[in-house]
PDB file of N, CA and C in Angstrom:
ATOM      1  N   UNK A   1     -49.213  69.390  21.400  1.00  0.00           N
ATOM      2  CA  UNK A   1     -49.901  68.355  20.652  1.00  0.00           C
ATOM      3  C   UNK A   1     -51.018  68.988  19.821  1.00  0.00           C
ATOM      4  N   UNK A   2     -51.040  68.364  18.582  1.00  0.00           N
ATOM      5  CA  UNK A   2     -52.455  69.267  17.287  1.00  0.00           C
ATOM      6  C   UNK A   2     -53.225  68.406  18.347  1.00  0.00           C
ATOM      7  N   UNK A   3     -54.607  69.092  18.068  1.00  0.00           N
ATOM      8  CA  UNK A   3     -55.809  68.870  18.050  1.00  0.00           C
ATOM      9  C   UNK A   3     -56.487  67.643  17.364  1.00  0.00           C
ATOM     10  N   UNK A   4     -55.734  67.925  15.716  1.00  0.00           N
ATOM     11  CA  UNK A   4     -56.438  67.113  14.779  1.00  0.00           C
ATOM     12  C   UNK A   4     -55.583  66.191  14.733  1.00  0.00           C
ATOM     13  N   UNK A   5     -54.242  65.827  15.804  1.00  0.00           N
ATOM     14  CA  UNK A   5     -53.268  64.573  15.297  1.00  0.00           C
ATOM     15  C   UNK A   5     -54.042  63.690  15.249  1.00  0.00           C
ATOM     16  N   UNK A   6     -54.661  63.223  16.083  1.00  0.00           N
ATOM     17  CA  UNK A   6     -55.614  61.451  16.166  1.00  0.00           C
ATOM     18  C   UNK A   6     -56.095  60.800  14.898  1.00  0.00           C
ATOM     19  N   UNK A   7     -56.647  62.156  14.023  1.00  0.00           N
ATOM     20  CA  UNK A   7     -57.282  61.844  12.598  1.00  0.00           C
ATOM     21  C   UNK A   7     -56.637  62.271  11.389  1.00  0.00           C
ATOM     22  N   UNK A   8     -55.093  63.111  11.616  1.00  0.00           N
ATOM     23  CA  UNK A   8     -54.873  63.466  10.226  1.00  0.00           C
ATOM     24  C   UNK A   8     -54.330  62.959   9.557  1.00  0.00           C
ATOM     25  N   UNK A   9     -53.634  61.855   9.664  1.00  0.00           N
ATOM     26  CA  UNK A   9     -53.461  60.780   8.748  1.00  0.00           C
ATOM     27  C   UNK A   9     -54.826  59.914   7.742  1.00  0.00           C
ATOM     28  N   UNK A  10     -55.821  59.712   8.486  1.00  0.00           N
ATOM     29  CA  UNK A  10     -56.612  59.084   7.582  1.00  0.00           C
ATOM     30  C   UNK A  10     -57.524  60.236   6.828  1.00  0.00           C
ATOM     31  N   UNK A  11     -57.453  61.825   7.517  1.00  0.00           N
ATOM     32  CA  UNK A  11     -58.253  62.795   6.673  1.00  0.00           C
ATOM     33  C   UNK A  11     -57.665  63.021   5.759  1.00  0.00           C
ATOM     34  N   UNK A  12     -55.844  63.115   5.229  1.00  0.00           N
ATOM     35  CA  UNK A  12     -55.007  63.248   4.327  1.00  0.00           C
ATOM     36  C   UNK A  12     -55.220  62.179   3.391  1.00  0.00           C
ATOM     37  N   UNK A  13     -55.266  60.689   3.649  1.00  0.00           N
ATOM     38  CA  UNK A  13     -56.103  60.017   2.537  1.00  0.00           C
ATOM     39  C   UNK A  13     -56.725  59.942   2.040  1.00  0.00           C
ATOM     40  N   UNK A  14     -58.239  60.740   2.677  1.00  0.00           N
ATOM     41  CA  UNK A  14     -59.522  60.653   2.655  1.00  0.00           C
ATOM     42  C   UNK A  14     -59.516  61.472   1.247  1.00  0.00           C
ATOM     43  N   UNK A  15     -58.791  62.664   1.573  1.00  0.00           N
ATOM     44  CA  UNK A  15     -58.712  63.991   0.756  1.00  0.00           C
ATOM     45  C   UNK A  15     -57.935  63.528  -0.456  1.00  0.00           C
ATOM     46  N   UNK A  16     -56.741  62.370  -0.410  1.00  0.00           N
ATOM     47  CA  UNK A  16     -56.559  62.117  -1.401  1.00  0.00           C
ATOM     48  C   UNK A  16     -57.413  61.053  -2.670  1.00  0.00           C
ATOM     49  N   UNK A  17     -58.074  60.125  -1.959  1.00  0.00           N
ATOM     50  CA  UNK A  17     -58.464  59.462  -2.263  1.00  0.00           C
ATOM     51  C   UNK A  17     -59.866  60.247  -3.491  1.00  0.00           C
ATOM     52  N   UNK A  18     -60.634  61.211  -2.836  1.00  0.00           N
ATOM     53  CA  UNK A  18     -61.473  61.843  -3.527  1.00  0.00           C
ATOM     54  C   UNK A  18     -60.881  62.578  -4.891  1.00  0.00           C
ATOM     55  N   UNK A  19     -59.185  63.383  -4.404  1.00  0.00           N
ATOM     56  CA  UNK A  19     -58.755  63.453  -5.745  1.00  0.00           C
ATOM     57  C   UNK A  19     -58.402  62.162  -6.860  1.00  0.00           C
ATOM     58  N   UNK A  20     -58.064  61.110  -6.083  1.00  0.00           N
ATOM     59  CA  UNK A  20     -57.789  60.386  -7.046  1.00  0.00           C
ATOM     60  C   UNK A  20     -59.129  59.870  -8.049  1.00  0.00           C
ATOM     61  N   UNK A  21     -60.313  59.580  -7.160  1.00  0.00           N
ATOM     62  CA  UNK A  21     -61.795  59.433  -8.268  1.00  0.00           C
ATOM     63  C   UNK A  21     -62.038  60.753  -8.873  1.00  0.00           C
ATOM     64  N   UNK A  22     -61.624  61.613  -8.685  1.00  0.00           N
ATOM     65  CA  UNK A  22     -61.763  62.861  -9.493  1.00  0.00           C
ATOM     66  C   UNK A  22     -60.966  62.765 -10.858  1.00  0.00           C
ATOM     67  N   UNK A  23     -59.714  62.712 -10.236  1.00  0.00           N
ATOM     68  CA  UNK A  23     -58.925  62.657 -11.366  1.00  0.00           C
ATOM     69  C   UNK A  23     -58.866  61.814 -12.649  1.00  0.00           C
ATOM     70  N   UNK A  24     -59.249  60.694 -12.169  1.00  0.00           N
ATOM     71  CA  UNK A  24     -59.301  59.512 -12.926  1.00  0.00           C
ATOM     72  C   UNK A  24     -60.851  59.246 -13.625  1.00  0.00           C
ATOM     73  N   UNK A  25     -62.006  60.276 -12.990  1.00  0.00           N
ATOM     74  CA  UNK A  25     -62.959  59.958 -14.280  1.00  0.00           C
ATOM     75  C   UNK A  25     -64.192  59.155 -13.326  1.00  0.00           C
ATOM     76  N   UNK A  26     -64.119  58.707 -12.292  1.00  0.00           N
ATOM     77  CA  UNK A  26     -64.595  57.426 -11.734  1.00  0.00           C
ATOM     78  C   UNK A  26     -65.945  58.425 -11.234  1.00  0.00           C
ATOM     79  N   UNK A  27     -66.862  57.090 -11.364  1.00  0.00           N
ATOM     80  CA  UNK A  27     -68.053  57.710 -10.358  1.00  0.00           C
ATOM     81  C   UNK A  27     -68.246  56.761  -9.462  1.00  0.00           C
ATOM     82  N   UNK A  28     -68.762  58.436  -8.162  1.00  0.00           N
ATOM     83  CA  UNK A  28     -68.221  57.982  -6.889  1.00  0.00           C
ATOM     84  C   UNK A  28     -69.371  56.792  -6.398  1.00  0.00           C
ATOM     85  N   UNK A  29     -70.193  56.791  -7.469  1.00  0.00           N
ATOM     86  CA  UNK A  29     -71.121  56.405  -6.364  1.00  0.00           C
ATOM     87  C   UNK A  29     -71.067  54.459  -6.968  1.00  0.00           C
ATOM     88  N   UNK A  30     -70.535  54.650  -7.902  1.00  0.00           N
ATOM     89  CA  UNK A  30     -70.242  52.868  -8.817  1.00  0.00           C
ATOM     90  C   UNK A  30     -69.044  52.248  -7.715  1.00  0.00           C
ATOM     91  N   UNK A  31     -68.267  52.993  -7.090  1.00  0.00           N
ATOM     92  CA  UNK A  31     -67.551  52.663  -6.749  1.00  0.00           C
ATOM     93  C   UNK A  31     -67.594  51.746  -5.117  1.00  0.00           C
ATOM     94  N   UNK A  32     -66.530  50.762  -4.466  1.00  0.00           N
ATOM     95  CA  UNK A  32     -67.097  50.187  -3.428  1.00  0.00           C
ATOM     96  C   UNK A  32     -65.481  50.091  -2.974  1.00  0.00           C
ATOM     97  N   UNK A  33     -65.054  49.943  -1.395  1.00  0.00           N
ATOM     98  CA  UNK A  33     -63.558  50.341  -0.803  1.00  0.00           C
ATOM     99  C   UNK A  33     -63.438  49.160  -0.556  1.00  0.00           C
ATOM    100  N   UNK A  34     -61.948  48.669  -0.551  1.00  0.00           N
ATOM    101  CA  UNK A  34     -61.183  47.277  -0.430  1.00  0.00           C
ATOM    102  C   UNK A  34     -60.207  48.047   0.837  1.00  0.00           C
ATOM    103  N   UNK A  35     -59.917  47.596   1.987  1.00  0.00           N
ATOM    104  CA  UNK A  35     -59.471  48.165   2.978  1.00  0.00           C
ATOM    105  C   UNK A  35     -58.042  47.509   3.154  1.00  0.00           C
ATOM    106  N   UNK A  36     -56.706  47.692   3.276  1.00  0.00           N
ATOM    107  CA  UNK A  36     -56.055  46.468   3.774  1.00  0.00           C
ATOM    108  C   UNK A  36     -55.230  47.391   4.765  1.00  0.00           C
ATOM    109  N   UNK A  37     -54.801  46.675   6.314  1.00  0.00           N
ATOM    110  CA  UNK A  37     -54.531  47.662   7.334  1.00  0.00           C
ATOM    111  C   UNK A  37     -55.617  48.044   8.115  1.00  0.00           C
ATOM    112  N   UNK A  38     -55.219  47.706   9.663  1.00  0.00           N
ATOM    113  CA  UNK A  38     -56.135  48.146  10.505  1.00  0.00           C
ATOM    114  C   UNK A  38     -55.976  49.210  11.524  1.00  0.00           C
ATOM    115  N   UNK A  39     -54.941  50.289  11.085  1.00  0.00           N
ATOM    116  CA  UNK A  39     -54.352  50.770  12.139  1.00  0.00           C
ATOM    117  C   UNK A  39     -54.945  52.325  12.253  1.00  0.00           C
ATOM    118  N   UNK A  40     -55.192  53.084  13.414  1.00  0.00           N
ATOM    119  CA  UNK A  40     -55.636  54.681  13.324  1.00  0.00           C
ATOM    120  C   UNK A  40     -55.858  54.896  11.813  1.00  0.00           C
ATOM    121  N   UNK A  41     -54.953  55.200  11.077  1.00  0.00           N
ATOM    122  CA  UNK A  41     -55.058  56.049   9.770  1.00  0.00           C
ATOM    123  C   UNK A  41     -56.285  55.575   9.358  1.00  0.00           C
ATOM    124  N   UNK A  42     -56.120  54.020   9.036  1.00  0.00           N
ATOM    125  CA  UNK A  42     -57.038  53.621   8.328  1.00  0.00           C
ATOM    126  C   UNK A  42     -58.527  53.615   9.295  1.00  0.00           C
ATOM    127  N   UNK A  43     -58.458  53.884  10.350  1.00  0.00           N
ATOM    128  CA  UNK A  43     -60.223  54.082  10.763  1.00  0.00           C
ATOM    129  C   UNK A  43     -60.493  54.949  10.558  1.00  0.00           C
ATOM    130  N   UNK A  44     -59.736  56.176  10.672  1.00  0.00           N
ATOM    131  CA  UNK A  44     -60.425  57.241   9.930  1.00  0.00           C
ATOM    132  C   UNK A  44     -60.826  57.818   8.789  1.00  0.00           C
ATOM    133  N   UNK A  45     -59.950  56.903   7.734  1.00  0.00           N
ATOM    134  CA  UNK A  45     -60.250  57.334   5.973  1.00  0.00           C
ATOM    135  C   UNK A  45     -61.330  56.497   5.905  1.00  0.00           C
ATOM    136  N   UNK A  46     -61.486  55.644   6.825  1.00  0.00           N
ATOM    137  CA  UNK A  46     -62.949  54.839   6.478  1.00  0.00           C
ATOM    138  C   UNK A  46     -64.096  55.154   7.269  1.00  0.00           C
ATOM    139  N   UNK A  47     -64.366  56.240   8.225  1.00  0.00           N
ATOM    140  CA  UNK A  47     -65.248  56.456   8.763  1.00  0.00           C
ATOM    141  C   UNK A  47     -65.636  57.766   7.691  1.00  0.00           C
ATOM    142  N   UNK A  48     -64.334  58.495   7.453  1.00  0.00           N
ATOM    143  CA  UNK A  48     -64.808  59.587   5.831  1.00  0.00           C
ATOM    144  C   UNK A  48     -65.792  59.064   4.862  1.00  0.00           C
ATOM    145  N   UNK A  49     -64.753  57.864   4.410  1.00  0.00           N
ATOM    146  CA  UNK A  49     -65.662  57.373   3.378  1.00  0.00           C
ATOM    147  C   UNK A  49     -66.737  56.746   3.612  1.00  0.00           C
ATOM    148  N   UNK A  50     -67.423  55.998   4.681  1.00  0.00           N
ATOM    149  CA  UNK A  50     -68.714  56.057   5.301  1.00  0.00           C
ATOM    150  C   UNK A  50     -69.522  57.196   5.350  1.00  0.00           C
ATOM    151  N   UNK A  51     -68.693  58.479   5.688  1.00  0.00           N
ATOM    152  CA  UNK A  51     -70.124  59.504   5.784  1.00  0.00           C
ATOM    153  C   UNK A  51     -70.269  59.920   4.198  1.00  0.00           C
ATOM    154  N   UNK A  52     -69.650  59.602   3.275  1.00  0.00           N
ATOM    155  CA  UNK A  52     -70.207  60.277   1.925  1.00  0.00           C
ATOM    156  C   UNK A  52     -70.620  59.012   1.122  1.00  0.00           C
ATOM    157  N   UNK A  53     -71.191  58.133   1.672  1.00  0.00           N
ATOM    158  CA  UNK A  53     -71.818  57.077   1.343  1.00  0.00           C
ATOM    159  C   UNK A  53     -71.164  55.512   0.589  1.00  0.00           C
ATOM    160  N   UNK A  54     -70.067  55.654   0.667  1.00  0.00           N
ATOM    161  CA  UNK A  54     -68.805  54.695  -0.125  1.00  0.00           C
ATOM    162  C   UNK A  54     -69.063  53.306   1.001  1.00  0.00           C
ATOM    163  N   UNK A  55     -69.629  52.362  -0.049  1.00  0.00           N
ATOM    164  CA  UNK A  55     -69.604  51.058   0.474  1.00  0.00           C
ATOM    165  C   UNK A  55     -68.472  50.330   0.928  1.00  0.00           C
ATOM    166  N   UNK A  56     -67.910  49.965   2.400  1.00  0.00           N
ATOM    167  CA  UNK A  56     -66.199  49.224   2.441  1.00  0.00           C
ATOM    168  C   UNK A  56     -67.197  47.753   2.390  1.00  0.00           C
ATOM    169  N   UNK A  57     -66.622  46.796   1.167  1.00  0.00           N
ATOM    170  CA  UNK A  57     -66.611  45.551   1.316  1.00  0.00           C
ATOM    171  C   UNK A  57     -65.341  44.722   1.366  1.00  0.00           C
ATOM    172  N   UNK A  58     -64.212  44.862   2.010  1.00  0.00           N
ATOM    173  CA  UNK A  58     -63.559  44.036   2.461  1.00  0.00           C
ATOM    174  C   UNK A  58     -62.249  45.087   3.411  1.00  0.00           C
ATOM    175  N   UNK A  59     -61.759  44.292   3.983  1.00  0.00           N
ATOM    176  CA  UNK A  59     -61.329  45.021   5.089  1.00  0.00           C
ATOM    177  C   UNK A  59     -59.863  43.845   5.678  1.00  0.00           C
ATOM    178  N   UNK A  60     -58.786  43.548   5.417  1.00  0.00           N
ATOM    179  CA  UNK A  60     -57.717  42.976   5.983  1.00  0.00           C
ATOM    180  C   UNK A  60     -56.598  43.361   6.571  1.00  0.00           C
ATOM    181  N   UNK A  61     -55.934  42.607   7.080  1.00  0.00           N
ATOM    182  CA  UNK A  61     -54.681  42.922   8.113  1.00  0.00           C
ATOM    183  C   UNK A  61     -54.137  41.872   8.038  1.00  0.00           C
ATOM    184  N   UNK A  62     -52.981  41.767   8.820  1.00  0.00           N
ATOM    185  CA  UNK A  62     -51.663  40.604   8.787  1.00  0.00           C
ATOM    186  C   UNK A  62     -52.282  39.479   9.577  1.00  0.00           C
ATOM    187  N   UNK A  63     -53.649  39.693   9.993  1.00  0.00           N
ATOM    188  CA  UNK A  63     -53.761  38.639  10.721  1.00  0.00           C
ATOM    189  C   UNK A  63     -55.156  37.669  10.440  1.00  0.00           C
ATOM    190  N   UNK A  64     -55.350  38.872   8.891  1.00  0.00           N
ATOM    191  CA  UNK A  64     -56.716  37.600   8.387  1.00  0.00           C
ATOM    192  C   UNK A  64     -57.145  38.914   7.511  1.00  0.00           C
ATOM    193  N   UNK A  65     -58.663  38.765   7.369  1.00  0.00           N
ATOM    194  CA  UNK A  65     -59.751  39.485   6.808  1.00  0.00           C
ATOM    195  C   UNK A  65     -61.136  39.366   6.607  1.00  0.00           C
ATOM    196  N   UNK A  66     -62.085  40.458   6.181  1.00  0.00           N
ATOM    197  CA  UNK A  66     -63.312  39.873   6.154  1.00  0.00           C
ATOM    198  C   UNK A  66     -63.528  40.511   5.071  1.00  0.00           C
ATOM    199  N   UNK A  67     -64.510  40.174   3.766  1.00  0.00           N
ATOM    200  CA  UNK A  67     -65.315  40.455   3.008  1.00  0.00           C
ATOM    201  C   UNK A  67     -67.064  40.232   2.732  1.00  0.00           C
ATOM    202  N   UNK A  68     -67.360  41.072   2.367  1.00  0.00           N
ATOM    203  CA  UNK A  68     -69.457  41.024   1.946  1.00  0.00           C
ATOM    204  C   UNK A  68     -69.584  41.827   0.970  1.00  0.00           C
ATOM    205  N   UNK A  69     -70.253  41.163   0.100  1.00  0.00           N
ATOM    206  CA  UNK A  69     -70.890  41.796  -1.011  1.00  0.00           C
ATOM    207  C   UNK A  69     -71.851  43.188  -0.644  1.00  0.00           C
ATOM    208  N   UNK A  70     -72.133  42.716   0.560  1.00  0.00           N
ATOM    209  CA  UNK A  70     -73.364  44.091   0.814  1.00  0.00           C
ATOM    210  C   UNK A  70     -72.329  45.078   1.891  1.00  0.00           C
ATOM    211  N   UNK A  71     -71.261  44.790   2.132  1.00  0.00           N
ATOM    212  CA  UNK A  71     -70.524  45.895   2.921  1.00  0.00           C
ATOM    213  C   UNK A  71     -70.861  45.946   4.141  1.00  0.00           C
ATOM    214  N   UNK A  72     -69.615  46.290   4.995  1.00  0.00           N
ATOM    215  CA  UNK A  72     -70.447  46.812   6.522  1.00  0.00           C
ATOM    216  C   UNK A  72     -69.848  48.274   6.926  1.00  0.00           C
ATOM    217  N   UNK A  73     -70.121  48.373   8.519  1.00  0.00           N
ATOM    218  CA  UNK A  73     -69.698  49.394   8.961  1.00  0.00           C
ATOM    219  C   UNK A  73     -68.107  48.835   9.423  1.00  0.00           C
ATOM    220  N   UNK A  74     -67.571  50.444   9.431  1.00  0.00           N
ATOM    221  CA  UNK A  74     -66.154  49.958  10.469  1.00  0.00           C
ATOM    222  C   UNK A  74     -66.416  49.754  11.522  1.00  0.00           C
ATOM    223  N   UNK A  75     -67.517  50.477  12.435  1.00  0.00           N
ATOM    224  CA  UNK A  75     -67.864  50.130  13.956  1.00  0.00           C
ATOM    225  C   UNK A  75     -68.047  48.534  14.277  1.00  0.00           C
ATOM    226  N   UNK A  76     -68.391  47.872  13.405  1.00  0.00           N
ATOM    227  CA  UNK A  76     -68.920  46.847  13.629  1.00  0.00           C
ATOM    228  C   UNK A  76     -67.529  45.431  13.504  1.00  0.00           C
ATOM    229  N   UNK A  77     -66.289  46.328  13.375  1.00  0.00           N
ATOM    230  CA  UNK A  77     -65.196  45.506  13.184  1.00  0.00           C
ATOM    231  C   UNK A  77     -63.894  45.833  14.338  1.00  0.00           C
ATOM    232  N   UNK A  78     -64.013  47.131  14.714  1.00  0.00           N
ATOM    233  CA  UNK A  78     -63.132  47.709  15.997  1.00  0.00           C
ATOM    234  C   UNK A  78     -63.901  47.467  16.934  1.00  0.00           C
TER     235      UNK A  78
END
């Protein structure tokens, strides 16, 4: 078993995701995350994008959702 299985699905997004605001011109810091999916992958591309300061304001799954203008943490939803 890797080491890093638990998280490398959402670090492979994480990593993509930064190329994609790269690529496309975007600044990182105008920018704010729309989440949909609650599963491993996605807690970890969003605890990434928490530590480099990326606001998540909305966050859904098959079984509802939540949104805020001022954003929260993921801790505060698992």
């Amino acid at each position: 078993m890797s080491l890093a299985r638990d998280d490398a699905t959402g670090r492979g997004a994480y990593l993509c995701t930064l190329e994609l605001v790269r690529e496309m011109g975007w600044s990182p810091n105008e920018l704010t995350v729309v989440i949909q999916g609650c599963g491993n992958g996605v807690y970890h591309i969003v605890k990434s994008l928490e530590k480099v300061g990326r606001k998540i304001v909305a966050i859904s799954d098959s079984k509802g959702g939540f949104y805020s203008t001022t954003g929260f943490h993921i801790d505060s939803l698992w």
